[in-house]
C-alpha atoms as a PDB file:
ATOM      1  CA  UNK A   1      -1.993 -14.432  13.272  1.00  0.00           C
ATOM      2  CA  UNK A   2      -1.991 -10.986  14.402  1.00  0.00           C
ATOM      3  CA  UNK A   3      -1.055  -7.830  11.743  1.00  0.00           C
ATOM      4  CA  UNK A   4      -1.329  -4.493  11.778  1.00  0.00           C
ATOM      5  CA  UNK A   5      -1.144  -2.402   8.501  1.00  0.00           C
ATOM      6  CA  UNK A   6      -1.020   1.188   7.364  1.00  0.00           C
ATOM      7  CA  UNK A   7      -3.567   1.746   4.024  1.00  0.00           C
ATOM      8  CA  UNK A   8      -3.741   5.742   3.145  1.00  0.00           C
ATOM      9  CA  UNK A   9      -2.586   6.547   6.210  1.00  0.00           C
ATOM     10  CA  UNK A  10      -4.665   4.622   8.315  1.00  0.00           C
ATOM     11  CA  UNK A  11      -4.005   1.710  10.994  1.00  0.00           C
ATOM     12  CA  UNK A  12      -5.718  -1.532  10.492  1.00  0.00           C
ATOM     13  CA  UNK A  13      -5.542  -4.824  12.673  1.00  0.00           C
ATOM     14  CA  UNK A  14      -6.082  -7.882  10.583  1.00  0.00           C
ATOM     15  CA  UNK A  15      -6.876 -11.150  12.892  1.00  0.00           C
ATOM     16  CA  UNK A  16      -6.537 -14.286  10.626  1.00  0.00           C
ATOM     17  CA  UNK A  17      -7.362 -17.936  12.083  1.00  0.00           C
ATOM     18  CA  UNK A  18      -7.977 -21.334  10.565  1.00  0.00           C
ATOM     19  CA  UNK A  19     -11.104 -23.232  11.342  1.00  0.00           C
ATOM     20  CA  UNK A  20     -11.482 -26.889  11.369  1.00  0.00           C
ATOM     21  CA  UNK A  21     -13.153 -27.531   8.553  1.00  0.00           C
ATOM     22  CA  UNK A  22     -10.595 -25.655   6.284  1.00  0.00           C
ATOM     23  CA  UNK A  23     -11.916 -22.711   6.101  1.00  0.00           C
ATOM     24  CA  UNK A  24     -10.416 -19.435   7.484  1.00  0.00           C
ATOM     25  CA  UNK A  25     -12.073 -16.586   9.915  1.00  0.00           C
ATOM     26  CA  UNK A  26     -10.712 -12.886   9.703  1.00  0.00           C
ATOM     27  CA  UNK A  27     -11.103  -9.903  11.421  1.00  0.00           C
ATOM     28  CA  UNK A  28     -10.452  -6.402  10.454  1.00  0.00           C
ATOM     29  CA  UNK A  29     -10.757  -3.643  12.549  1.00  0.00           C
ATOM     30  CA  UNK A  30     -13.814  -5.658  14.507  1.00  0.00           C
ATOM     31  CA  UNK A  31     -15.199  -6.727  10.981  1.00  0.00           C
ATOM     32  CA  UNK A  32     -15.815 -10.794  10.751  1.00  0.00           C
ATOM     33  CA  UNK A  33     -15.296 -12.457   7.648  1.00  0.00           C
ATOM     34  CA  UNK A  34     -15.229 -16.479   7.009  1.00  0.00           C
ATOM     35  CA  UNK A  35     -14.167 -17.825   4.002  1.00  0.00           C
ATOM     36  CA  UNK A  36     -12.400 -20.559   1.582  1.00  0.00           C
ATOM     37  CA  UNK A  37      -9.258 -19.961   0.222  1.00  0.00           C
ATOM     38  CA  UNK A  38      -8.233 -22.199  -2.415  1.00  0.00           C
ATOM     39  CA  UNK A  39      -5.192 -21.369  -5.019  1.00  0.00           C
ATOM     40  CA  UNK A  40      -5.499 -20.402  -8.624  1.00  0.00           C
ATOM     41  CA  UNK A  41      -3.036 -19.906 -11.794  1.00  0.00           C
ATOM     42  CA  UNK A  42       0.044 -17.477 -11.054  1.00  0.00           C
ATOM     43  CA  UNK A  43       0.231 -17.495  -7.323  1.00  0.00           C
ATOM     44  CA  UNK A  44      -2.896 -15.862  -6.383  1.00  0.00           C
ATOM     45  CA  UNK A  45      -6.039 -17.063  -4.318  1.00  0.00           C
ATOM     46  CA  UNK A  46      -9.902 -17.435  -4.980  1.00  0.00           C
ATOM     47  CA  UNK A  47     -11.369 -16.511  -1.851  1.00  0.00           C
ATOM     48  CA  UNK A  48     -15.045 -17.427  -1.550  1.00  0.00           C
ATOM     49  CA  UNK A  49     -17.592 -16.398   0.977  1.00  0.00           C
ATOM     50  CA  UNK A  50     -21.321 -15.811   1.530  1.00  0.00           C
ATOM     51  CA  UNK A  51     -22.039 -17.073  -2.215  1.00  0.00           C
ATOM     52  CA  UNK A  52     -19.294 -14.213  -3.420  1.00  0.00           C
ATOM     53  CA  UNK A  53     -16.381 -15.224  -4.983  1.00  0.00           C
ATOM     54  CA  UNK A  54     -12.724 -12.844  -5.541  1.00  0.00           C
ATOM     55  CA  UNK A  55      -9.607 -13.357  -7.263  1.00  0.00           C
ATOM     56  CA  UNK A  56      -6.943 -11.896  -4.901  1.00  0.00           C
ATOM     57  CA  UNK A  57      -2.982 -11.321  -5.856  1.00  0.00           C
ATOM     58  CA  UNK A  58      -0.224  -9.995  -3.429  1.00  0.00           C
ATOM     59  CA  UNK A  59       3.144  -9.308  -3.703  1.00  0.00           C
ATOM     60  CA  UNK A  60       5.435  -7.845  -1.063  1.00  0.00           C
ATOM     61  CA  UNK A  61       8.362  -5.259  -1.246  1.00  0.00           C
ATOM     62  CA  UNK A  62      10.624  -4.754   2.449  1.00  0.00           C
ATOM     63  CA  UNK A  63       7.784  -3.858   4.975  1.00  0.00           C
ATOM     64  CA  UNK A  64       4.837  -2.718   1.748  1.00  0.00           C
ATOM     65  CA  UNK A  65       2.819  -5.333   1.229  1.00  0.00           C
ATOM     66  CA  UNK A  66       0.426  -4.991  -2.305  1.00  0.00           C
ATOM     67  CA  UNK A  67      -3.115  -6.897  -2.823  1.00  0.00           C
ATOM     68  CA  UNK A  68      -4.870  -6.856  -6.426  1.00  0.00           C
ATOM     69  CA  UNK A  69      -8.344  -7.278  -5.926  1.00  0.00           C
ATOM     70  CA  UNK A  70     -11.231  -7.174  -8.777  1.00  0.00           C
ATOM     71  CA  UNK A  71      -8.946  -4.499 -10.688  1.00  0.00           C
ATOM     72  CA  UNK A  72      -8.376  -2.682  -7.744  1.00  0.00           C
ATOM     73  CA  UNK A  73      -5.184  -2.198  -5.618  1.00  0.00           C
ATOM     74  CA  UNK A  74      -4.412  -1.990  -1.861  1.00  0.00           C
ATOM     75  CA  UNK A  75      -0.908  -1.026  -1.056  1.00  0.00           C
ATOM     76  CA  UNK A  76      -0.297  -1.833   2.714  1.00  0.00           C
ATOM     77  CA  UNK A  77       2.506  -0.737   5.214  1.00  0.00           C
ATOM     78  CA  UNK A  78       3.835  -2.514   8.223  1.00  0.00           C
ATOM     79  CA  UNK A  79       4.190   0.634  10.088  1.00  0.00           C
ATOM     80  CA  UNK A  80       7.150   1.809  11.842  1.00  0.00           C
ATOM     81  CA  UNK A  81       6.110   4.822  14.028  1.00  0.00           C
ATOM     82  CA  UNK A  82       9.665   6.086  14.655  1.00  0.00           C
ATOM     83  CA  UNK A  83      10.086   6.872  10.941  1.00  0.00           C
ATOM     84  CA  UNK A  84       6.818   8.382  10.625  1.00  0.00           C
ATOM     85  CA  UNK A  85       7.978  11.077  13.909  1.00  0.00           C
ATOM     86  CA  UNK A  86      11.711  11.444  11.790  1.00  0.00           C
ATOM     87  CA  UNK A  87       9.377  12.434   8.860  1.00  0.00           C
ATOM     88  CA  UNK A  88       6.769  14.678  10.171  1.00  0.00           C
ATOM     89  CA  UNK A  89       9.576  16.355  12.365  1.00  0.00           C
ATOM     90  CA  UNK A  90      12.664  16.774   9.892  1.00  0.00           C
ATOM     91  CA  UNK A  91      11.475  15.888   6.219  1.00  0.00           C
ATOM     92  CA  UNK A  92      11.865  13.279   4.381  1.00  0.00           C
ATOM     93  CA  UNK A  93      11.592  11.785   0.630  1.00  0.00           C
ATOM     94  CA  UNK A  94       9.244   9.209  -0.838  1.00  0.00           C
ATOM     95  CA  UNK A  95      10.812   6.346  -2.897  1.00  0.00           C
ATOM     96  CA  UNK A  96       9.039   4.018  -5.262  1.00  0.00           C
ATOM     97  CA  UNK A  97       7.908   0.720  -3.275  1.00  0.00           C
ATOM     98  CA  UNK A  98       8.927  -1.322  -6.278  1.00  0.00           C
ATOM     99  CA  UNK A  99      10.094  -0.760  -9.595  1.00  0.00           C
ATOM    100  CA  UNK A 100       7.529   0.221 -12.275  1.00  0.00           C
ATOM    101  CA  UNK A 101       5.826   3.276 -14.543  1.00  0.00           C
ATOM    102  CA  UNK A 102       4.568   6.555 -13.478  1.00  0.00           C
ATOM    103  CA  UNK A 103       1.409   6.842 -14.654  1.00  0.00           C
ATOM    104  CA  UNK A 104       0.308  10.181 -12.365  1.00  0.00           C
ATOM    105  CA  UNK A 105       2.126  12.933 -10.314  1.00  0.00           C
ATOM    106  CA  UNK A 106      -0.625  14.228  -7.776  1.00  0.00           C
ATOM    107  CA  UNK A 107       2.016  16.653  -5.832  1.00  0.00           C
ATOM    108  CA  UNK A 108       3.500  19.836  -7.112  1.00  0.00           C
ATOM    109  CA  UNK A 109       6.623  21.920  -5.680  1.00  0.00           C
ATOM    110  CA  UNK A 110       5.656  23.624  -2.462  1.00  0.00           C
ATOM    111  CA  UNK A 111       2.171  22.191  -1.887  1.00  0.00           C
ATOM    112  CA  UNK A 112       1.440  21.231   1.609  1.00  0.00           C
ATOM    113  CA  UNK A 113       0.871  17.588   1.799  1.00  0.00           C
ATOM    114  CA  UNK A 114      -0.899  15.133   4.819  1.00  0.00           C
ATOM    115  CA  UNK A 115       0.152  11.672   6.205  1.00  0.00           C
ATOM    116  CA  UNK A 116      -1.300   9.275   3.757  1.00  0.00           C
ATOM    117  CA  UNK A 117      -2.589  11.469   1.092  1.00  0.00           C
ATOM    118  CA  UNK A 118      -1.176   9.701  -2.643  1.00  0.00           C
ATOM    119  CA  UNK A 119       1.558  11.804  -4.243  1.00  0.00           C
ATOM    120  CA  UNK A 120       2.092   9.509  -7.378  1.00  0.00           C
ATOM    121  CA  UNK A 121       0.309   6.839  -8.648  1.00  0.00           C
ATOM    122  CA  UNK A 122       2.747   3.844 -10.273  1.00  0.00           C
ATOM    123  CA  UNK A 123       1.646   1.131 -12.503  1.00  0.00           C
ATOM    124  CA  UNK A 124       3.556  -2.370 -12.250  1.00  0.00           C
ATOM    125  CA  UNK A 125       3.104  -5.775 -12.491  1.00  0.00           C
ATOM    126  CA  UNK A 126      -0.403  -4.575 -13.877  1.00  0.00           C
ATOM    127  CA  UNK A 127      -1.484  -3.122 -10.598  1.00  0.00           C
ATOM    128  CA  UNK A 128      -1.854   0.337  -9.961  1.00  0.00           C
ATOM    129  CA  UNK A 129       0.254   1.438  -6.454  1.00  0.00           C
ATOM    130  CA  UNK A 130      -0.604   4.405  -4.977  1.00  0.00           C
ATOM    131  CA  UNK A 131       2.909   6.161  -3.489  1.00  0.00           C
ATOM    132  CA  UNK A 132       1.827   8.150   0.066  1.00  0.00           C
ATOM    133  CA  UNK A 133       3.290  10.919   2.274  1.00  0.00           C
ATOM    134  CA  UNK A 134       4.805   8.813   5.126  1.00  0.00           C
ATOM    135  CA  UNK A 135       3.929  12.361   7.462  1.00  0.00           C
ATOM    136  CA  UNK A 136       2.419  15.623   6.462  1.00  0.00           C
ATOM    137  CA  UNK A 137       5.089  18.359   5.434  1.00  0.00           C
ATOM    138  CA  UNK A 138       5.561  20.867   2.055  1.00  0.00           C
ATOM    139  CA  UNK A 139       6.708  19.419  -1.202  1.00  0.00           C
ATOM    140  CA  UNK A 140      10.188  20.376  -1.971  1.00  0.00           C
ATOM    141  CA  UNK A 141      11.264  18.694  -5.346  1.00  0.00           C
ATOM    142  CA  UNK A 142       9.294  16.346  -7.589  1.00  0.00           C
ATOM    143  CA  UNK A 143      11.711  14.375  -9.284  1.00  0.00           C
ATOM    144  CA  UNK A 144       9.479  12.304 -11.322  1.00  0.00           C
ATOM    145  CA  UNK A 145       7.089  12.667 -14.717  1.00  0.00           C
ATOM    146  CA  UNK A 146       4.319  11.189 -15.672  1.00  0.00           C
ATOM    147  CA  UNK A 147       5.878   8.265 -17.714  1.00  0.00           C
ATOM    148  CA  UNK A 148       8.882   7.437 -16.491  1.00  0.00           C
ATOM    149  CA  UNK A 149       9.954   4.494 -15.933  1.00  0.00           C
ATOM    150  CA  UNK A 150      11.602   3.734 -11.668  1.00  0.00           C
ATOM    151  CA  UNK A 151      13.409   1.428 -10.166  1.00  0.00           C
ATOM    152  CA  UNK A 152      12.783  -0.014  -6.320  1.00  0.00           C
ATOM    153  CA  UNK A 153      13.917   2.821  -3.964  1.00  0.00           C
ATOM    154  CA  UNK A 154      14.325   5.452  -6.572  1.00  0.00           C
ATOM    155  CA  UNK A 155      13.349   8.895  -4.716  1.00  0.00           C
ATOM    156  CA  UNK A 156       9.792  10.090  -5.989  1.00  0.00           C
ATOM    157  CA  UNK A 157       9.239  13.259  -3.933  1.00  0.00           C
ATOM    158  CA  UNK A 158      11.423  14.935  -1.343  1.00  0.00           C
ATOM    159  CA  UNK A 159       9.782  16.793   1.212  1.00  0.00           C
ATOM    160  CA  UNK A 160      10.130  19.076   4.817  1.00  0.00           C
ATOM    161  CA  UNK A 161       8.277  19.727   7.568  1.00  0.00           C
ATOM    162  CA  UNK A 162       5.880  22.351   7.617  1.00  0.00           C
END
């Protein structure tokens, strides 16, 4: 299997391949990692290699992908390069990945934002999800508080170009 993803604003090639013996070989971006997956309570996956051992959970939302990992999470996009030239060139808005609280607005009316950089922060299913600027532009409206509760798709942040 061959993937790429968008973290922060950043591409990334994940390689994933199963080995005989049952065990599974990745690589990201030229990085080499073997391990054992093997499946624990509530759907996620204790992944063991080299002696260290991780608890992962994912969950998916349209073309985000999200992956809990020791307390931390990774929100992933399949990118889609068109919509990231519509963005940069006309505007755009963000809109919540997937429904949840809004624990932090980083963005304020009329700063000038960059592709990637984390507008608001969201908490849900106990993970935190960091919401991104798709391209760079200026902040038009913030139409969310620290608090609130959002639904899937709900606009976040509209923004234009520069």
């Amino acid at each position: 299997m061959n993937v790429s993803y968008e973290h922060d604003g950043q591409p990334h090639t994940l390689i994933l391949e199963s080995l005989p013996d049952g065990a599974y070989r990745a690589e990201v971006n030229g990085r080499i990692i073997v391990f054992r997956a093997l499946p624990v309570e509530h759907g996620g996956w204790l992944l063991e290699s080299d002696g260290a051992r991780v608890v992962v959970h994912t969950a998916s939302s349209g073309s985000d992908r999200f992956a809990h990992v020791d307390g931390h999470t990774f929100a992933l996009t399949v990118p889609d390069s068109r919509q990231r030239r519509r963005v940069s060139a006309e505007g755009g808005s963000l809109e919540a990945p997937m429904p949840g609280q809004v624990t932090a607005v980083l963005a304020s009316e009329g700063e000038t934002v960059s592709a990637g950089q984390t507008l608001v922060i969201l908490e849900a299913m106990k993970m935190e999800i960091r919401a991104a600027a798709p391209g760079d532009g200026v902040v038009r409206r913030v139409l969310v508080a620290e608090g609130d509760v959002v639904d899937r798709g709900q606009l976040l942040v509209e923004f234009g170009a520069e």
